[in-house]
PDB file of N, CA and C in Angstrom:
ATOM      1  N   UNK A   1       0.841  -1.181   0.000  1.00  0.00           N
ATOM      2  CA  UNK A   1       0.000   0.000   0.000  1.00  0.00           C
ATOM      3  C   UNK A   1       0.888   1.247   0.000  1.00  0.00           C
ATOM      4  N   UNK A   2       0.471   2.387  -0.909  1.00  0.00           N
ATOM      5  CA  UNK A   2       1.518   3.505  -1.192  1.00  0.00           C
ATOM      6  C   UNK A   2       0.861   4.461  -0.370  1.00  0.00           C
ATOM      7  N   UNK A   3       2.133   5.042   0.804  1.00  0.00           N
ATOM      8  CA  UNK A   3       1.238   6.190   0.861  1.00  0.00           C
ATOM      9  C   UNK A   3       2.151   7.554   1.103  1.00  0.00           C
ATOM     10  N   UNK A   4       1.583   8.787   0.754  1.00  0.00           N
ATOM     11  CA  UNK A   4       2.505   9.944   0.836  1.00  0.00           C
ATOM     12  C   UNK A   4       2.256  10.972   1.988  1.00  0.00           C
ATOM     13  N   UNK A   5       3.162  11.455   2.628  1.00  0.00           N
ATOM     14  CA  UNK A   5       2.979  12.075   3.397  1.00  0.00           C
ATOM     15  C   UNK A   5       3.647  13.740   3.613  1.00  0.00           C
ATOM     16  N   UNK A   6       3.036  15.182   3.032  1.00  0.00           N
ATOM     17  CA  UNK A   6       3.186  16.213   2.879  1.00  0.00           C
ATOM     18  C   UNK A   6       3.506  17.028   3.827  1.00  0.00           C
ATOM     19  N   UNK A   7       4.417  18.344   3.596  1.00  0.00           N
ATOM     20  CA  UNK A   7       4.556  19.124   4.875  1.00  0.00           C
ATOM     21  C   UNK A   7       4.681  20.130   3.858  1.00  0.00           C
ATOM     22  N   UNK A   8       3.704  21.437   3.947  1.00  0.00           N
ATOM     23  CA  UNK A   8       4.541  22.603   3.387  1.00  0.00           C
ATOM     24  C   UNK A   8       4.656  23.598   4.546  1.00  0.00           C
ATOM     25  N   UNK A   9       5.897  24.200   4.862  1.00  0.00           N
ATOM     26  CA  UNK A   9       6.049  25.950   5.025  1.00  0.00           C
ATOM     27  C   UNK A   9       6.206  26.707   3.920  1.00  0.00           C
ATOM     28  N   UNK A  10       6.478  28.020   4.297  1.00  0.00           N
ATOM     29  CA  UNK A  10       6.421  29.483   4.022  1.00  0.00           C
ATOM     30  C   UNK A  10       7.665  29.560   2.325  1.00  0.00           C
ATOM     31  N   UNK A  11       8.655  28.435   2.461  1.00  0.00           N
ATOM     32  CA  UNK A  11       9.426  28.635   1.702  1.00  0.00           C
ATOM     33  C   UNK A  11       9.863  27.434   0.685  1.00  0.00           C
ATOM     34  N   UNK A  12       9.212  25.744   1.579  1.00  0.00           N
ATOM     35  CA  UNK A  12       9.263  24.780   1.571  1.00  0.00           C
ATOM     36  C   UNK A  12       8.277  23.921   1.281  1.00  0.00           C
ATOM     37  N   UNK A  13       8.038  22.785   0.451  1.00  0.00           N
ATOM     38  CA  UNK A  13       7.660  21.890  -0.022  1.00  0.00           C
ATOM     39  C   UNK A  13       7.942  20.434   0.533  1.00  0.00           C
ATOM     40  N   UNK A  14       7.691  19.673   1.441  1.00  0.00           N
ATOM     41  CA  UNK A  14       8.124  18.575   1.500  1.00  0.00           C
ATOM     42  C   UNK A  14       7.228  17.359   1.452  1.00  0.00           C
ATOM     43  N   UNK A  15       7.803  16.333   1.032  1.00  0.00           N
ATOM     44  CA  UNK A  15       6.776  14.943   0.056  1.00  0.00           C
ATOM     45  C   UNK A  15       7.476  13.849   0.554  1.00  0.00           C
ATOM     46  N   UNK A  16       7.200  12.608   1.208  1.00  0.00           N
ATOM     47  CA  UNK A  16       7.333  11.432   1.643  1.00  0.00           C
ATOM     48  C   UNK A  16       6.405  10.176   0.583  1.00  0.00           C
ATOM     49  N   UNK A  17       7.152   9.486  -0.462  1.00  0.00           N
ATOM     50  CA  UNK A  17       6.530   8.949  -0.880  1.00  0.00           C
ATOM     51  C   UNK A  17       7.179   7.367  -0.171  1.00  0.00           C
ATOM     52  N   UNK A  18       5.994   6.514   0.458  1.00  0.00           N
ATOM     53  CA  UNK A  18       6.568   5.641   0.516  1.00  0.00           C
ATOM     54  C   UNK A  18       5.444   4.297   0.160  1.00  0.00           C
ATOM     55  N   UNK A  19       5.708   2.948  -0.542  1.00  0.00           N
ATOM     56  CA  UNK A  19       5.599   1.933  -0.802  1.00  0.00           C
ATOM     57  C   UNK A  19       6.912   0.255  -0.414  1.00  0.00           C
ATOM     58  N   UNK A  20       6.266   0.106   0.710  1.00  0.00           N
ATOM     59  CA  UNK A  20       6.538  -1.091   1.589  1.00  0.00           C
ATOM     60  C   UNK A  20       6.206  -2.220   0.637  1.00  0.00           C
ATOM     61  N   UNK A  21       5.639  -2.377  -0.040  1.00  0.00           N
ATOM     62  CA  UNK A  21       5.193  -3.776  -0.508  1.00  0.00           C
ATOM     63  C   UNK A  21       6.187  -3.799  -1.833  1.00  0.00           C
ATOM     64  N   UNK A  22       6.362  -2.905  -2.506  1.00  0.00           N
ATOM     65  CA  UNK A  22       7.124  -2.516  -3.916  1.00  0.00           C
ATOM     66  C   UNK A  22       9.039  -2.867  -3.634  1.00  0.00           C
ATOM     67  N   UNK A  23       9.226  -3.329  -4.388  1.00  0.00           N
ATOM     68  CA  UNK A  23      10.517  -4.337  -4.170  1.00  0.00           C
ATOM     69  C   UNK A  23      11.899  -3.190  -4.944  1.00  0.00           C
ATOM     70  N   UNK A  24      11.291  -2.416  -5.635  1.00  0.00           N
ATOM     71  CA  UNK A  24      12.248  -1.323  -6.867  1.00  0.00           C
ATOM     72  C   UNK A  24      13.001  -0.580  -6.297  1.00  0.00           C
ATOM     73  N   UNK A  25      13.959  -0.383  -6.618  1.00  0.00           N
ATOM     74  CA  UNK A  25      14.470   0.515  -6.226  1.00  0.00           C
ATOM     75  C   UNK A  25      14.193   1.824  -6.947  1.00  0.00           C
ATOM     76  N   UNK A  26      14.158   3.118  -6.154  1.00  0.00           N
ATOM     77  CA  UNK A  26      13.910   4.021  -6.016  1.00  0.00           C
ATOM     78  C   UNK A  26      11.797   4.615  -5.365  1.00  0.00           C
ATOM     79  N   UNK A  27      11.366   3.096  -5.546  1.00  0.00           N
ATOM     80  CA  UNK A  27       9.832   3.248  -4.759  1.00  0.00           C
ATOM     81  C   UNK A  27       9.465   4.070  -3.607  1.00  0.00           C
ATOM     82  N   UNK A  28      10.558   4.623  -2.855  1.00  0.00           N
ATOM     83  CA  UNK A  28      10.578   5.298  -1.847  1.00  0.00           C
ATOM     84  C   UNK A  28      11.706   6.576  -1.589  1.00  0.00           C
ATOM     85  N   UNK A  29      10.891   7.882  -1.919  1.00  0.00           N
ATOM     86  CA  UNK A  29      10.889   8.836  -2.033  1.00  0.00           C
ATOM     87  C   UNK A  29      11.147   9.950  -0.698  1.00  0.00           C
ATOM     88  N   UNK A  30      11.779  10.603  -0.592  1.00  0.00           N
ATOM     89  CA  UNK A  30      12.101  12.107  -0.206  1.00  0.00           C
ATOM     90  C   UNK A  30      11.953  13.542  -0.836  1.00  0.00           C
ATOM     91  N   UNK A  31      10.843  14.352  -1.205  1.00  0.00           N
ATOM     92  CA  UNK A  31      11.119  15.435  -1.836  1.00  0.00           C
ATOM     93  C   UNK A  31      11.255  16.735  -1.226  1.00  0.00           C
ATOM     94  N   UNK A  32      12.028  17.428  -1.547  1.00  0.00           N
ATOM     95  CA  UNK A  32      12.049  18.984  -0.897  1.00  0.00           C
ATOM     96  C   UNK A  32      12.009  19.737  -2.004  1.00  0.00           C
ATOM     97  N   UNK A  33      10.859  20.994  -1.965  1.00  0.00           N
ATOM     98  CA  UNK A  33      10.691  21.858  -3.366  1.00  0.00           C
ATOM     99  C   UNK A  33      10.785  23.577  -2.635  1.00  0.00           C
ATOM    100  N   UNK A  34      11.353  23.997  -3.253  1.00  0.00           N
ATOM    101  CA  UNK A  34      11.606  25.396  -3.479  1.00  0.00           C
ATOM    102  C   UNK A  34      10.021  26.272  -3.620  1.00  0.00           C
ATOM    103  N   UNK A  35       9.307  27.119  -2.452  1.00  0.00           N
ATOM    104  CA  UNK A  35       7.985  27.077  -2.710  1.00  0.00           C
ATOM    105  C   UNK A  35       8.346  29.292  -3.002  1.00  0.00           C
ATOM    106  N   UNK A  36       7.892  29.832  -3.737  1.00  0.00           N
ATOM    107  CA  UNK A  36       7.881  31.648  -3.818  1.00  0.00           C
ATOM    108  C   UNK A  36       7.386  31.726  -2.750  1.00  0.00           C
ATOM    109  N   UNK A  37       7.899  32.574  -1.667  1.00  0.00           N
ATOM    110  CA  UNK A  37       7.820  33.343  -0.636  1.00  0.00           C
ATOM    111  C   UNK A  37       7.056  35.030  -1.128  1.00  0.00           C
ATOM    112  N   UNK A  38       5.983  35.289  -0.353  1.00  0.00           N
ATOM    113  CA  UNK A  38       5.439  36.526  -0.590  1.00  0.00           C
ATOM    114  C   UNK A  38       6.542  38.159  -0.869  1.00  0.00           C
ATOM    115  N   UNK A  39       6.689  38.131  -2.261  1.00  0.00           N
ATOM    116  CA  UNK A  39       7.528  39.498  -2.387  1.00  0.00           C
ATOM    117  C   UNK A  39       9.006  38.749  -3.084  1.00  0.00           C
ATOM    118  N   UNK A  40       8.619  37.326  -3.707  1.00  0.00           N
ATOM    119  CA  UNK A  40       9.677  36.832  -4.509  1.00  0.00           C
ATOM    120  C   UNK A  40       8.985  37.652  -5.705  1.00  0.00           C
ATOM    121  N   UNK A  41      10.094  38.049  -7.004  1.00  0.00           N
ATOM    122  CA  UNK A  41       9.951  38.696  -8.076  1.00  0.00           C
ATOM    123  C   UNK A  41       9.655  37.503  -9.119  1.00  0.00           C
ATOM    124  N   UNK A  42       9.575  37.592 -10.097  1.00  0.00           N
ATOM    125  CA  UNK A  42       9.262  37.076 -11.261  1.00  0.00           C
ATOM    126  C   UNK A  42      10.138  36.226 -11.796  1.00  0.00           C
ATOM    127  N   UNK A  43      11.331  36.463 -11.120  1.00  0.00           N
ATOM    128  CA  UNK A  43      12.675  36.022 -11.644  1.00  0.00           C
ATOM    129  C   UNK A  43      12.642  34.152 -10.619  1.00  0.00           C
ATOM    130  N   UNK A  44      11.608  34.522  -9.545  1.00  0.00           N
ATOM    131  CA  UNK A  44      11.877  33.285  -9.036  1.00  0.00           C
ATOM    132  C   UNK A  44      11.931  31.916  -9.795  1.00  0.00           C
ATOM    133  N   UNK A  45      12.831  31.006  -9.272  1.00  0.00           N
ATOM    134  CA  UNK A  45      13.078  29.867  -9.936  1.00  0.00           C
ATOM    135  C   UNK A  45      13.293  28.901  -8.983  1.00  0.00           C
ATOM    136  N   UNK A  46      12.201  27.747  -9.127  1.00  0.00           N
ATOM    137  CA  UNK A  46      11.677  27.053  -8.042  1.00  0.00           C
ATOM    138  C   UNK A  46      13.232  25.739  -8.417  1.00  0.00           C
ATOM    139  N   UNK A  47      13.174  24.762  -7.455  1.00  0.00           N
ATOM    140  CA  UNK A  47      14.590  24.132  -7.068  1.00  0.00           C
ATOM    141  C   UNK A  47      13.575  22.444  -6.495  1.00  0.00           C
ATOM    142  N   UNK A  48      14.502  21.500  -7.088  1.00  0.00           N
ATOM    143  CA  UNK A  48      13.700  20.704  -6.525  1.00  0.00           C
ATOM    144  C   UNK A  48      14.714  19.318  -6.211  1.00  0.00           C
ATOM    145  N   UNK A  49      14.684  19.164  -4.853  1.00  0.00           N
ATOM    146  CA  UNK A  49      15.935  17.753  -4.340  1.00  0.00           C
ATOM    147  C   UNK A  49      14.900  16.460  -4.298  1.00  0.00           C
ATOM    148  N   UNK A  50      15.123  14.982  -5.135  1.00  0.00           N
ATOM    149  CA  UNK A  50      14.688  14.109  -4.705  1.00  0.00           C
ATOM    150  C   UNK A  50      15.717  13.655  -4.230  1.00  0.00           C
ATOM    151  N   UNK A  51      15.450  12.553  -3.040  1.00  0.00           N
ATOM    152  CA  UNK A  51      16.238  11.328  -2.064  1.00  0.00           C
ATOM    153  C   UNK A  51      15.703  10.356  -2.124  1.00  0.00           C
ATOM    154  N   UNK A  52      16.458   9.127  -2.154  1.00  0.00           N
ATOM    155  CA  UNK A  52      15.763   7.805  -1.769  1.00  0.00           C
ATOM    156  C   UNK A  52      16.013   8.276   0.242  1.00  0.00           C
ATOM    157  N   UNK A  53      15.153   7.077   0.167  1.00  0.00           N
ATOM    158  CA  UNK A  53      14.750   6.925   2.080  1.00  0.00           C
ATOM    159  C   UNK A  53      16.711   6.680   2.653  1.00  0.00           C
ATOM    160  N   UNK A  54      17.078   6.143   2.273  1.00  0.00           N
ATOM    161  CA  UNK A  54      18.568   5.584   2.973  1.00  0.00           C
ATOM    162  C   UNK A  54      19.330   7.406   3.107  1.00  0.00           C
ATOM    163  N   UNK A  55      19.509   8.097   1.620  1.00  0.00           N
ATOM    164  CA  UNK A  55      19.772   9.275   2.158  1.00  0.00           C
ATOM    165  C   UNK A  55      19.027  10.209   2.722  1.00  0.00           C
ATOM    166  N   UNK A  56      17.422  10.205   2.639  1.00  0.00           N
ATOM    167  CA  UNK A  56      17.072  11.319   3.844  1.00  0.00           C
ATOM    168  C   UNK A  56      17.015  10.896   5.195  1.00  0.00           C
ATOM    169  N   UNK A  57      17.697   9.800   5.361  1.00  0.00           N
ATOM    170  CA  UNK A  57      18.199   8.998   6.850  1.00  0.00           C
ATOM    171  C   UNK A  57      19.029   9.898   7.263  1.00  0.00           C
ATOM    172  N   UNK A  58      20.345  10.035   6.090  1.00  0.00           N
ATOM    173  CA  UNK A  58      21.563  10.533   6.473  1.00  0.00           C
ATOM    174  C   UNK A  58      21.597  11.874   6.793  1.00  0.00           C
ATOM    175  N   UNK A  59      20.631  13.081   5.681  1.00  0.00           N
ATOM    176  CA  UNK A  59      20.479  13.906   6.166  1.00  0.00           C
ATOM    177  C   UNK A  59      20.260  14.497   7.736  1.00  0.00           C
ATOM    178  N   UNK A  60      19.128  13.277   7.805  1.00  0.00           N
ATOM    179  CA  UNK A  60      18.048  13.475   8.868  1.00  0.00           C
ATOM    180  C   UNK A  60      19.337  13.083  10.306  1.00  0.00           C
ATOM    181  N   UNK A  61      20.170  12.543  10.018  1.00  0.00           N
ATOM    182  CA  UNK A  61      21.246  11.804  11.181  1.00  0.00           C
ATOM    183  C   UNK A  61      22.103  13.325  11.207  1.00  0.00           C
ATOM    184  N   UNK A  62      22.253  14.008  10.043  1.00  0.00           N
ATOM    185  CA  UNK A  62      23.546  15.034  10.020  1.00  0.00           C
ATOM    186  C   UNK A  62      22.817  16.055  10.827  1.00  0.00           C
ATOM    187  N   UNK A  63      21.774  16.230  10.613  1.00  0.00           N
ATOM    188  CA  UNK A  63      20.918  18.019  11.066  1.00  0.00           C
ATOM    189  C   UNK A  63      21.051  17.187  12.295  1.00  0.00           C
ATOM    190  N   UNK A  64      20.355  16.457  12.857  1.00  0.00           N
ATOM    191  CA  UNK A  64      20.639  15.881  14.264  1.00  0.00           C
ATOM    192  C   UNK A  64      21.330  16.376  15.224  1.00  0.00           C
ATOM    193  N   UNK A  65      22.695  15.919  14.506  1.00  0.00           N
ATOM    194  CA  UNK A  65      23.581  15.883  15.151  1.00  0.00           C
ATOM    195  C   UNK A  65      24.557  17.287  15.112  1.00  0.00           C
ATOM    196  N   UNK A  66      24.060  17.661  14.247  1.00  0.00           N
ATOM    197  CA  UNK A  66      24.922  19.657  13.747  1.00  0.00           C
ATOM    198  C   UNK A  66      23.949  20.184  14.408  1.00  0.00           C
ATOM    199  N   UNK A  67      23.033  20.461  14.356  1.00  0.00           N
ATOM    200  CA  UNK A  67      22.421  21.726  14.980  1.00  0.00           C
ATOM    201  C   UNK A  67      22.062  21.525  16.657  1.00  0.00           C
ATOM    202  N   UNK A  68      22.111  22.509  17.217  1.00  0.00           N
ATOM    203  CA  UNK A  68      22.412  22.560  18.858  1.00  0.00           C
ATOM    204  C   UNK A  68      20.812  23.036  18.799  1.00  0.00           C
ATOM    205  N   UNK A  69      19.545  21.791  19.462  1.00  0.00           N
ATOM    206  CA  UNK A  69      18.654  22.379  19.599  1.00  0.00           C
ATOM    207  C   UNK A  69      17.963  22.531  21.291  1.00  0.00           C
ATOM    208  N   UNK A  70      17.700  23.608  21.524  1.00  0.00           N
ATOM    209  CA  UNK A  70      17.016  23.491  22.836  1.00  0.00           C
ATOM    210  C   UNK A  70      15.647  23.778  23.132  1.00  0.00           C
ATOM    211  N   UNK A  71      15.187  22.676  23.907  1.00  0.00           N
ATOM    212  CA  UNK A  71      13.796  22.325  23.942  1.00  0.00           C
ATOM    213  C   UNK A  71      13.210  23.691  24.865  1.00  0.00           C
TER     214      UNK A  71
END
């Protein structure tokens, strides 16, 4: 069963595609999209990162561990 799971902010786009039963590689998805922010010009030019799941692990392990967050 496929299912996707969305997040947008103010500047950001993000897309979780995932399928457990599907054997392929690349079936499971990471997207981050470049979204115009109010008072972007005309010139904007949207940007778009796909990941398989193994690297938005790694990401997800690096911000972790780099950024100093306090609760």
């Amino acid at each position: 069963m496929k299912s996707v799971s969305n997040h947008k902010t103010t500047r950001l786009a993000l897309s979780l595609n995932s399928d457990p039963v599907a054997k392929q590689a690349g079936c499971n998805s990471f997207v981050i999209e470049t979204r115009p922010s109010p008072g972007d010009d005309y010139r904007y030019n949207p940007q778009k990162i796909t990941m398989t799941h193994k690297e938005a692990v790694a990401v997800a392990s690096f911000l972790n561990e780099s950024l100093d967050l306090v609760e």
